[in-house]
C-alpha atoms as a PDB file:
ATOM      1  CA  UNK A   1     133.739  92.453 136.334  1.00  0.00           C
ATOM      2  CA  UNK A   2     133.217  96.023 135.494  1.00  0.00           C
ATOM      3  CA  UNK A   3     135.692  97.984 133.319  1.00  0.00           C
ATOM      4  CA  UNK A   4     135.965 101.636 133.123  1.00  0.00           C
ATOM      5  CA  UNK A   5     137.847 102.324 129.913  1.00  0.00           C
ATOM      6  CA  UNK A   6     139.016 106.083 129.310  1.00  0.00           C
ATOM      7  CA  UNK A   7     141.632 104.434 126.774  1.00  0.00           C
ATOM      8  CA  UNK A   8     142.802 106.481 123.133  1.00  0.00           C
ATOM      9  CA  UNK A   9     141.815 104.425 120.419  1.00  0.00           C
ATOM     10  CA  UNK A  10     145.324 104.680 119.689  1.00  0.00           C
ATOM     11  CA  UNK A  11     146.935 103.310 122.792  1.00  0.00           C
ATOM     12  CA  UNK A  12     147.012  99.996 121.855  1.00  0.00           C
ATOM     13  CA  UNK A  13     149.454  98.694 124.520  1.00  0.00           C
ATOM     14  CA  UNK A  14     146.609  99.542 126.642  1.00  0.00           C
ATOM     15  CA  UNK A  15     143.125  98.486 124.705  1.00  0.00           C
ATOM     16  CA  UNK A  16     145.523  94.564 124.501  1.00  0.00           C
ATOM     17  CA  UNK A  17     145.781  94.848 128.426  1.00  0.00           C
ATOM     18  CA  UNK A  18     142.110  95.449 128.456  1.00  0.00           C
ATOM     19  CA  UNK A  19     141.264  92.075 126.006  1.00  0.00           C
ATOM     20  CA  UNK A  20     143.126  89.827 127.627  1.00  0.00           C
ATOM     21  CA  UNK A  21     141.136  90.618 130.810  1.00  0.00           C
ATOM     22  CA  UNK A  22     137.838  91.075 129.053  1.00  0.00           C
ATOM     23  CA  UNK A  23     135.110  88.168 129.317  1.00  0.00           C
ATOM     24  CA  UNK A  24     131.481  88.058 127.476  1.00  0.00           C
ATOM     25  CA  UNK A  25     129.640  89.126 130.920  1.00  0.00           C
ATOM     26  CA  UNK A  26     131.884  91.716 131.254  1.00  0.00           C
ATOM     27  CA  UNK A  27     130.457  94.669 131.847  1.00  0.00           C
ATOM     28  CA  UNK A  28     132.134  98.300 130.638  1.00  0.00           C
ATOM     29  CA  UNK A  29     131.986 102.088 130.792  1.00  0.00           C
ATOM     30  CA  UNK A  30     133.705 104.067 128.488  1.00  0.00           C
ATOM     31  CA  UNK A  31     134.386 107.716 129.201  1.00  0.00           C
ATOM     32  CA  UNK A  32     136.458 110.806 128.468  1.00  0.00           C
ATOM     33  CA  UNK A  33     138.828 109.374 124.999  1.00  0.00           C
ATOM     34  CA  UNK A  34     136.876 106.129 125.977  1.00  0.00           C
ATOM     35  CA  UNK A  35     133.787 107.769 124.252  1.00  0.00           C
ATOM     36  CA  UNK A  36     135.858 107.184 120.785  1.00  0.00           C
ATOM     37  CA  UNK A  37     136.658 103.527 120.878  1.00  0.00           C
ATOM     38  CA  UNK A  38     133.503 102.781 122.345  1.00  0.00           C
ATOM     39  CA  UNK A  39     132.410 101.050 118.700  1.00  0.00           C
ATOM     40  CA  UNK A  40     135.690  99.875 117.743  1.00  0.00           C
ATOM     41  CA  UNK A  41     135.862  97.115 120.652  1.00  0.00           C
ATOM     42  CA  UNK A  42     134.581  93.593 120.467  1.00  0.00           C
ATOM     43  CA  UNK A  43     132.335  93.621 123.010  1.00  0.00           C
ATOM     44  CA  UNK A  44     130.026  91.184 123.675  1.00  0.00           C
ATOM     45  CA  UNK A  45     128.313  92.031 127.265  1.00  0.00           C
ATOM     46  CA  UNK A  46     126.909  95.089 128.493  1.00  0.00           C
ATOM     47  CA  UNK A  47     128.350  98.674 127.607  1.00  0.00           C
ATOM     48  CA  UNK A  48     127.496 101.806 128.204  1.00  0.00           C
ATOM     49  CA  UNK A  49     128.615 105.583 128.153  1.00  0.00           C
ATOM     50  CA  UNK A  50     129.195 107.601 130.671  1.00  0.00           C
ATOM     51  CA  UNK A  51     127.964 111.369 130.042  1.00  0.00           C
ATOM     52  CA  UNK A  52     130.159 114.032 130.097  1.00  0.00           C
ATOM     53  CA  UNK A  53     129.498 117.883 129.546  1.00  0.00           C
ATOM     54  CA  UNK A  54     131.726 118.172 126.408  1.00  0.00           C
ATOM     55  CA  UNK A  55     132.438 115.127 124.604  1.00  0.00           C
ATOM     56  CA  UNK A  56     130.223 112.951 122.889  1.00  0.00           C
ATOM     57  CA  UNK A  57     130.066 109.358 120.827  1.00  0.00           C
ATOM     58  CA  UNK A  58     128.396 110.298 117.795  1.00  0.00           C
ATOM     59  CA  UNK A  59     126.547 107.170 116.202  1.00  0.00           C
ATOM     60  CA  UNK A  60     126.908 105.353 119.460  1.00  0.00           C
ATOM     61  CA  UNK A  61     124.561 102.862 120.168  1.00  0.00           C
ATOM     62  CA  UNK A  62     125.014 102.902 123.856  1.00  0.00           C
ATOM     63  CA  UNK A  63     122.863 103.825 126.699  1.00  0.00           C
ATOM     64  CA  UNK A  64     124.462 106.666 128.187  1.00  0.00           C
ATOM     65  CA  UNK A  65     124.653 106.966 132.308  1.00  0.00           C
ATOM     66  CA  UNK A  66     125.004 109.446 134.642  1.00  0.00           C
ATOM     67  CA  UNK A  67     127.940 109.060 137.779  1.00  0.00           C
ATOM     68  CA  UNK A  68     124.823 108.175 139.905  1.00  0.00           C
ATOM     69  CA  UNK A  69     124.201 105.450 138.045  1.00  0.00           C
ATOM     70  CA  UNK A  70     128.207 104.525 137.522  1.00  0.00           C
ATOM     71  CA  UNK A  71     128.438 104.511 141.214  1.00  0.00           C
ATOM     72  CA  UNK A  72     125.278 101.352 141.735  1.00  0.00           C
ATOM     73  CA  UNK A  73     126.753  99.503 138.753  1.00  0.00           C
ATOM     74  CA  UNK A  74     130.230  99.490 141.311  1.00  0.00           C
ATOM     75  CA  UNK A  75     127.871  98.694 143.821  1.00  0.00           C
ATOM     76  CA  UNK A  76     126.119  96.181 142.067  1.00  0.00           C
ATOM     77  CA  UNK A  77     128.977  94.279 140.522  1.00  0.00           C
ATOM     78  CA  UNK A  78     131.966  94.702 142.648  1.00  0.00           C
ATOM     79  CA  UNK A  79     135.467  94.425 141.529  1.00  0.00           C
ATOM     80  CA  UNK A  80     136.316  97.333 138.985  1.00  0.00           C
ATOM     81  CA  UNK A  81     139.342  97.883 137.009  1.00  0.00           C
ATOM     82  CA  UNK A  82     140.331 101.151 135.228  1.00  0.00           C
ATOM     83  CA  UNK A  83     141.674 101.700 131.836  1.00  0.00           C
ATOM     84  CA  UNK A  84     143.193 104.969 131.174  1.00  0.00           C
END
């Protein structure tokens, strides 16, 4: 499944939600407050960030993706859930 996660890191109501659903092959895109809990999360499949024109993830180790690319991941991998 693919994940788009525009969470707070301080929503946690929300980021549980998200880790109960969440599984290894999992695959997620954080963007907009995403960006910042982008390394707090225990993720264990593919992640990446999605660029936007004024907010970054300093430190991240994440490829970062354009909404071209966001689009053939949805594409790709089908069902997609939103976390915001």
């Amino acid at each position: 499944m693919l994940h788009l996660i525009g969470l707070k890191p301080g929503d946690q109501a929300g980021i549980d939600s998200f880790l109960a659903l969440y599984q290894p092959d999992d695959i997620c895109v954080f963007t907009d407050a995403g960006l910042l809990l982008a390394s707090a999360l225990p993720l264990e499949g593919q992640a990446y960030l999605l660029a936007h024109p004024q907010m970054s993830a300093p430190g991240s180790h994440l490829e970062r993706i354009d909404h071209t690319t966001l689009l053939d991941l949805v594409a790709t991998h089908g069902p997609c859930t939103s976390w915001y």
